[in-house]
PDB file of N, CA and C in Angstrom:
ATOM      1  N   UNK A   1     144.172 214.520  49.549  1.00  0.00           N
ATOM      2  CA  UNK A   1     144.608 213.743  48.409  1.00  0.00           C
ATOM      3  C   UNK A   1     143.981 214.323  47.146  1.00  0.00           C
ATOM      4  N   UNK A   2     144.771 215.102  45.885  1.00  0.00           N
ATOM      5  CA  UNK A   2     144.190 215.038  44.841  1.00  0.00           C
ATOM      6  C   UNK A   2     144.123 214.067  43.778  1.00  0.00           C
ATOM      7  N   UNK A   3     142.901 213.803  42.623  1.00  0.00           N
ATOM      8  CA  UNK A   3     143.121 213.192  42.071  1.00  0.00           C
ATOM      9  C   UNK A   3     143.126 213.409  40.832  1.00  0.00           C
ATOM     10  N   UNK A   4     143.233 212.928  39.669  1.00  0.00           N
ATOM     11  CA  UNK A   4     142.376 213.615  37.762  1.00  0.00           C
ATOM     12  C   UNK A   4     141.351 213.872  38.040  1.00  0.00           C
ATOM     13  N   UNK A   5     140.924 215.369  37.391  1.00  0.00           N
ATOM     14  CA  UNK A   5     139.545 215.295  37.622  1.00  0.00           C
ATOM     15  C   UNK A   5     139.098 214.320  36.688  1.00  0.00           C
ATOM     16  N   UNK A   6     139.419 212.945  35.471  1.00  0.00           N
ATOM     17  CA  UNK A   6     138.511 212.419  34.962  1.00  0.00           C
ATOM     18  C   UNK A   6     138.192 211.560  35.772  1.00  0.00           C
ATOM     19  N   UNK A   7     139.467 210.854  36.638  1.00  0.00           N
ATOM     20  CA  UNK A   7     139.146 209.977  37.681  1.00  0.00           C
ATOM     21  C   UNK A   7     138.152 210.240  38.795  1.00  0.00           C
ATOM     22  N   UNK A   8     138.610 212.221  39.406  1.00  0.00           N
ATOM     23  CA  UNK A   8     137.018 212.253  40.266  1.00  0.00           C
ATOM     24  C   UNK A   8     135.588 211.710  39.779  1.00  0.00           C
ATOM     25  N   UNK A   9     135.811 212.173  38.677  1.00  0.00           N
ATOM     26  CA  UNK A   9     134.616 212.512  38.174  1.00  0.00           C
ATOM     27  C   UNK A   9     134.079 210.674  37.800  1.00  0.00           C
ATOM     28  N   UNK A  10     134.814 209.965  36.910  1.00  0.00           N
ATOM     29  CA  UNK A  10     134.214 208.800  37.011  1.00  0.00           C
ATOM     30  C   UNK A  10     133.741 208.183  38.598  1.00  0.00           C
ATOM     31  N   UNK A  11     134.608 208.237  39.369  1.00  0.00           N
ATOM     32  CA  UNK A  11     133.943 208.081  40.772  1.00  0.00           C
ATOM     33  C   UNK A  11     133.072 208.728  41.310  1.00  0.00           C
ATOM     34  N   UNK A  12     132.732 209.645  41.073  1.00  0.00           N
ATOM     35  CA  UNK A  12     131.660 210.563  41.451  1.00  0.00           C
ATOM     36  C   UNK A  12     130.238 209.584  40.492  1.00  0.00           C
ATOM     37  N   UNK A  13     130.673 209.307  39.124  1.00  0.00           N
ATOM     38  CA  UNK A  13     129.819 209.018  38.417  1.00  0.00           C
ATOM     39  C   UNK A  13     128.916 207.474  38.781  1.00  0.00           C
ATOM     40  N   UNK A  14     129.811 206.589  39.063  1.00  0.00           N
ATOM     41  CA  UNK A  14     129.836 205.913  39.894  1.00  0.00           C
ATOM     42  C   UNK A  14     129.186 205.590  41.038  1.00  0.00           C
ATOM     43  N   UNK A  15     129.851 206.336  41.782  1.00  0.00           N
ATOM     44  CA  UNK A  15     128.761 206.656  43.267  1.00  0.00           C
ATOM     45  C   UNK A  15     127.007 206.823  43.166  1.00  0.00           C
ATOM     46  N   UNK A  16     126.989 207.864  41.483  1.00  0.00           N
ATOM     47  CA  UNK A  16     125.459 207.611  41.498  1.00  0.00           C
ATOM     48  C   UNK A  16     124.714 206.655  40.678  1.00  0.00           C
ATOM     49  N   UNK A  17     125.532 205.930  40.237  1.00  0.00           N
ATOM     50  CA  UNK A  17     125.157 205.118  39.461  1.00  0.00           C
ATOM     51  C   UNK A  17     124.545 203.736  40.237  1.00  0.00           C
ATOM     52  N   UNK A  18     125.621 203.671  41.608  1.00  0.00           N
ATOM     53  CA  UNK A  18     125.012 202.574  42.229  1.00  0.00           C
ATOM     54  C   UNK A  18     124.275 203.143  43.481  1.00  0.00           C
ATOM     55  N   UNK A  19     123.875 204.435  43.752  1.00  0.00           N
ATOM     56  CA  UNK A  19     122.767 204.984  44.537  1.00  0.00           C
ATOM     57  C   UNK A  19     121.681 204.897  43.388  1.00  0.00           C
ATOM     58  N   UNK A  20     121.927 205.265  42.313  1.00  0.00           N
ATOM     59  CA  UNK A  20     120.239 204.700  41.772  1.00  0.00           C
ATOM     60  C   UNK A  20     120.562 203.093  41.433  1.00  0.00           C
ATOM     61  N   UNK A  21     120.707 202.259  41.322  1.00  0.00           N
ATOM     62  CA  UNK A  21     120.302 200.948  41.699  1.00  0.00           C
ATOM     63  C   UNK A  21     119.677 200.704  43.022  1.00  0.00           C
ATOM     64  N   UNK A  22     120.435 201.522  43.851  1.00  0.00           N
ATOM     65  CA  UNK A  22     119.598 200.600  45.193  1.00  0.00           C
ATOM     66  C   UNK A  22     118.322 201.347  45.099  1.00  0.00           C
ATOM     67  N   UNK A  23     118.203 202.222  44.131  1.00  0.00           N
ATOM     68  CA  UNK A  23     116.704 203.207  43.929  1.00  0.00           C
ATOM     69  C   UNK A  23     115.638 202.064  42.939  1.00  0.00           C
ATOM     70  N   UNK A  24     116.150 200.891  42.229  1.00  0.00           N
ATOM     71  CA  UNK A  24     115.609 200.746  40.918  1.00  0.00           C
ATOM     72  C   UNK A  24     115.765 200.835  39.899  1.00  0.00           C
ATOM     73  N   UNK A  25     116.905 202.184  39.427  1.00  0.00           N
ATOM     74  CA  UNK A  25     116.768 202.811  38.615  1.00  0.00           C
ATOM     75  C   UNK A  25     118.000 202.736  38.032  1.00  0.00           C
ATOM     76  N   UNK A  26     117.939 202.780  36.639  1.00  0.00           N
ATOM     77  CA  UNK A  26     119.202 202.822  35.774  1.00  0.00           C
ATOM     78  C   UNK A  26     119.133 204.114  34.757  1.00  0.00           C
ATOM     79  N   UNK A  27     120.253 204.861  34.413  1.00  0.00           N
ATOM     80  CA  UNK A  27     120.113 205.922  34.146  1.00  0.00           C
ATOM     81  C   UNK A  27     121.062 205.369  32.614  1.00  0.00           C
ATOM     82  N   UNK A  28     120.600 205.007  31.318  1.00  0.00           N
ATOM     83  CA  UNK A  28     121.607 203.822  30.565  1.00  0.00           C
ATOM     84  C   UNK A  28     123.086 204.536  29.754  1.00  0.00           C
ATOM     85  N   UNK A  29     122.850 205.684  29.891  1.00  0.00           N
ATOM     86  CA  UNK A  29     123.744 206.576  29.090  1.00  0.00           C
ATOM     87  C   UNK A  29     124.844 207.474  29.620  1.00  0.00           C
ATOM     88  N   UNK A  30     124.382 207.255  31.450  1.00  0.00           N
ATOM     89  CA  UNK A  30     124.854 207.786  32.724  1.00  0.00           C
ATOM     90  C   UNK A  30     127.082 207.772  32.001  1.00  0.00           C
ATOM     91  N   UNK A  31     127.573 208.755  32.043  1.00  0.00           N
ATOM     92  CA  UNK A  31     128.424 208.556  32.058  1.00  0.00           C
ATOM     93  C   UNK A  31     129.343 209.772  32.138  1.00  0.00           C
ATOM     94  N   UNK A  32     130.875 209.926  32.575  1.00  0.00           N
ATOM     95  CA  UNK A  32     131.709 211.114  32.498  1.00  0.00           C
ATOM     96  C   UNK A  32     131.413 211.795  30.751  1.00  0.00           C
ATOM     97  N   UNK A  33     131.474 212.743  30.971  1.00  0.00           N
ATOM     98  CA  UNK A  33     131.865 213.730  29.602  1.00  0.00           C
ATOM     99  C   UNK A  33     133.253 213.695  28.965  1.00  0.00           C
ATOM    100  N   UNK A  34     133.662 213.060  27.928  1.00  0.00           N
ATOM    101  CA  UNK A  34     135.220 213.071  27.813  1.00  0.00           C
ATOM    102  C   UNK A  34     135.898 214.198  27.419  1.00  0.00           C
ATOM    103  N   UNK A  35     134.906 214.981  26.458  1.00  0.00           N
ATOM    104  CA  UNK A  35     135.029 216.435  26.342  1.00  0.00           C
ATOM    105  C   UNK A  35     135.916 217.121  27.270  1.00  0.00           C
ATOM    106  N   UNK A  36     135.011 217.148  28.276  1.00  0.00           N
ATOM    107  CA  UNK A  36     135.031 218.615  29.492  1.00  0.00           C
ATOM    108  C   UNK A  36     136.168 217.869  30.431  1.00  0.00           C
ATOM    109  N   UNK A  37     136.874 216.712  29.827  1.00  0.00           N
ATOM    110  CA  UNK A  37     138.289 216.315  30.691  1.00  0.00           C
ATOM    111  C   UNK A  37     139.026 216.566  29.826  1.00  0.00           C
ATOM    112  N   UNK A  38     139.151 216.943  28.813  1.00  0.00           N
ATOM    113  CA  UNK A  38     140.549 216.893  27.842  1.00  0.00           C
ATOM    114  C   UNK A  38     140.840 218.582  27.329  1.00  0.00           C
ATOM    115  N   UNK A  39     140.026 219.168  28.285  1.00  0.00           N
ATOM    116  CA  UNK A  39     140.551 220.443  28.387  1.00  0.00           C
ATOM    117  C   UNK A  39     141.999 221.157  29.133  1.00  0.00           C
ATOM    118  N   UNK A  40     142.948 221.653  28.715  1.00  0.00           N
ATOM    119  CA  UNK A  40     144.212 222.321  29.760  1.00  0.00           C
ATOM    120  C   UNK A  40     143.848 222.407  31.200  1.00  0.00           C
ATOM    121  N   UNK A  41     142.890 222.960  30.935  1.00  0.00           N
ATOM    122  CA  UNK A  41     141.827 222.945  32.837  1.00  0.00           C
ATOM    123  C   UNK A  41     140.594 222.558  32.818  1.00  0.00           C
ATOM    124  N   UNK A  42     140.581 221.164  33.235  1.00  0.00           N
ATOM    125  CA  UNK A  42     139.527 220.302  32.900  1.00  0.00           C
ATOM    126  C   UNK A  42     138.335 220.876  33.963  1.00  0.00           C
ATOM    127  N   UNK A  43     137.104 220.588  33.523  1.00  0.00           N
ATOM    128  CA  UNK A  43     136.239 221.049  34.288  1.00  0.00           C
ATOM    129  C   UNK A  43     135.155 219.998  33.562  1.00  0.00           C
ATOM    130  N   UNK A  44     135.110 218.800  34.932  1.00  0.00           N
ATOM    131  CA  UNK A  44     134.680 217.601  34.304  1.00  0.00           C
ATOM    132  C   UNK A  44     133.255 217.490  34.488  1.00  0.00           C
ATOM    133  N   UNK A  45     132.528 217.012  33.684  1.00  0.00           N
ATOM    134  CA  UNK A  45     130.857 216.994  33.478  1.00  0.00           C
ATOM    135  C   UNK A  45     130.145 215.880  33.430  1.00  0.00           C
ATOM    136  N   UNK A  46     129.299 215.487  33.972  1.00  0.00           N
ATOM    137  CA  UNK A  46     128.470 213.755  34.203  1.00  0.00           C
ATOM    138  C   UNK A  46     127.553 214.079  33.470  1.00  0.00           C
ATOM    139  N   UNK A  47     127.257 213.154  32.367  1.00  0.00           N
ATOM    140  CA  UNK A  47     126.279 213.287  31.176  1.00  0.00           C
ATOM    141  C   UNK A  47     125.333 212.269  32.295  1.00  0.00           C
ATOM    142  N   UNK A  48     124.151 212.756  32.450  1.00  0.00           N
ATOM    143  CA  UNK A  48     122.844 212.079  32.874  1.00  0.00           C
ATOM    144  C   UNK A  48     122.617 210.875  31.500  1.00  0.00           C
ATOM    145  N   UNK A  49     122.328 212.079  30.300  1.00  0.00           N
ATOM    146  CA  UNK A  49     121.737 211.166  29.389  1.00  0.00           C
ATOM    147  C   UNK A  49     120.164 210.908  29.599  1.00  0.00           C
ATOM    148  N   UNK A  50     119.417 210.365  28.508  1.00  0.00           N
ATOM    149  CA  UNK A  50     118.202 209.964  28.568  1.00  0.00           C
ATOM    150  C   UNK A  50     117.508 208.939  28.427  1.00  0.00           C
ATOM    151  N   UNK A  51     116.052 208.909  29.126  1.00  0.00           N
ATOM    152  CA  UNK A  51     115.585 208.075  30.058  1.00  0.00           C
ATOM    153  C   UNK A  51     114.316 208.084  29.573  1.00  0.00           C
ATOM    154  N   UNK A  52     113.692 206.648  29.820  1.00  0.00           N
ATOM    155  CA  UNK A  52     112.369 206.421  29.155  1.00  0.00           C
ATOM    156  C   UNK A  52     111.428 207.037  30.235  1.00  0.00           C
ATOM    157  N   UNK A  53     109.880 207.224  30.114  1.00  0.00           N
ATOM    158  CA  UNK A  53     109.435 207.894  31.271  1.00  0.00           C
ATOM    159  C   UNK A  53     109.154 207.262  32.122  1.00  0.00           C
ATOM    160  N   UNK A  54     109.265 205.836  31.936  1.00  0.00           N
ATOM    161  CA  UNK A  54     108.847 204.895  33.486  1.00  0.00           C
ATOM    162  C   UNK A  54     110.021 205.572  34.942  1.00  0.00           C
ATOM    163  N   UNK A  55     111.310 205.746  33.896  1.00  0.00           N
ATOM    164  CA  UNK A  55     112.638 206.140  34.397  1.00  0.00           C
ATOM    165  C   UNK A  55     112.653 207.589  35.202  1.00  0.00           C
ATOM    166  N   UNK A  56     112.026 208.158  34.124  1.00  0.00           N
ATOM    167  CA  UNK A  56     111.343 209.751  34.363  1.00  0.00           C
ATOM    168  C   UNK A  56     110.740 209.402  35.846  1.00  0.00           C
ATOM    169  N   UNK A  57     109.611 208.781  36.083  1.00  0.00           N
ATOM    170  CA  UNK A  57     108.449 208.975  36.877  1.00  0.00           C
ATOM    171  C   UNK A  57     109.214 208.409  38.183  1.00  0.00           C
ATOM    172  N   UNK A  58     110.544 207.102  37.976  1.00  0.00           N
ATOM    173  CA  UNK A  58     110.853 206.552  39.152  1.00  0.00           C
ATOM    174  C   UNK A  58     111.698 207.652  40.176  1.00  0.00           C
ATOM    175  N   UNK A  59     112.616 208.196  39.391  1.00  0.00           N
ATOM    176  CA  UNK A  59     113.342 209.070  39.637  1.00  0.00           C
ATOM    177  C   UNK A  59     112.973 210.390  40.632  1.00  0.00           C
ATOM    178  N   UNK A  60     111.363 210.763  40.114  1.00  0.00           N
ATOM    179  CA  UNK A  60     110.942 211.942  40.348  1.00  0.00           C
ATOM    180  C   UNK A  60     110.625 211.306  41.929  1.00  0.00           C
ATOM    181  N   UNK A  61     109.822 210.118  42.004  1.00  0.00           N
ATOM    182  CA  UNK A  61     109.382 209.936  43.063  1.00  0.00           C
ATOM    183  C   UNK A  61     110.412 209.158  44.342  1.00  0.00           C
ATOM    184  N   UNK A  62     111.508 209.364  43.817  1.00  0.00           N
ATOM    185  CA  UNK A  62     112.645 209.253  44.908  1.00  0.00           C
ATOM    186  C   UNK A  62     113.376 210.315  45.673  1.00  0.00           C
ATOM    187  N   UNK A  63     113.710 211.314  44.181  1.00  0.00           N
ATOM    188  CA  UNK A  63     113.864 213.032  44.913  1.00  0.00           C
ATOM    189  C   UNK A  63     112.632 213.664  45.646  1.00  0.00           C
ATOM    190  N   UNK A  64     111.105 212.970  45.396  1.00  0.00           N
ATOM    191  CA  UNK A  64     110.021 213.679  46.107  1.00  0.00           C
ATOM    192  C   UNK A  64     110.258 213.119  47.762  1.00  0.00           C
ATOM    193  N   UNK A  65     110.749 212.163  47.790  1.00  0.00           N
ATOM    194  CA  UNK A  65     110.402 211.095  48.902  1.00  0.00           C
ATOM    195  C   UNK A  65     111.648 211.627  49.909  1.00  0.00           C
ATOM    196  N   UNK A  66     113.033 211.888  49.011  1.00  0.00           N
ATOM    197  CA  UNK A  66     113.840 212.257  49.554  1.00  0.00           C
ATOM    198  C   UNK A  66     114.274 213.786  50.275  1.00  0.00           C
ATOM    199  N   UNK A  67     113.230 214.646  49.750  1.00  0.00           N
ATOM    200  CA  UNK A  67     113.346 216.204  49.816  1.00  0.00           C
ATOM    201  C   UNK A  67     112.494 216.214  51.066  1.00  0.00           C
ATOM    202  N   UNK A  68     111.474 214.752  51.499  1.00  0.00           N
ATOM    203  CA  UNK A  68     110.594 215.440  52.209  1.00  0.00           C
ATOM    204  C   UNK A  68     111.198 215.023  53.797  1.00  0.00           C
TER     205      UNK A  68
END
């Protein structure tokens, strides 16, 4: 099944948006790039955005926890 890539991509965006909740964590700016969809050949991009360092520090110690 294909879909828009803006639509992948919001679902994709999505998906991590509520894997970091069940982390704690809110990422507040988390969102698709509208840019990098409104190209002839879209090549769609998830803006992270930025994060206070409590956010910083939660984050780090979930990819540490998770890598190991």
């Amino acid at each position: 099944m294909t879909t828009e890539p803006d639509t992948e991509a919001q679902e994709a965006c999505d998906e991590l948006a509520a894997a970091l909740r069940q982390a704690g964590i809110v990422l507040p700016s988390l969102g698709v790039d509208p840019v990098s969809c409104a190209r002839p050949y879209p090549r769609p991009l998830v803006e992270l955005g930025r994060c206070n360092l409590e956010t910083v520090r939660r984050l780090t110690a979930v990819l540490v926890r998770a890598a190991r």
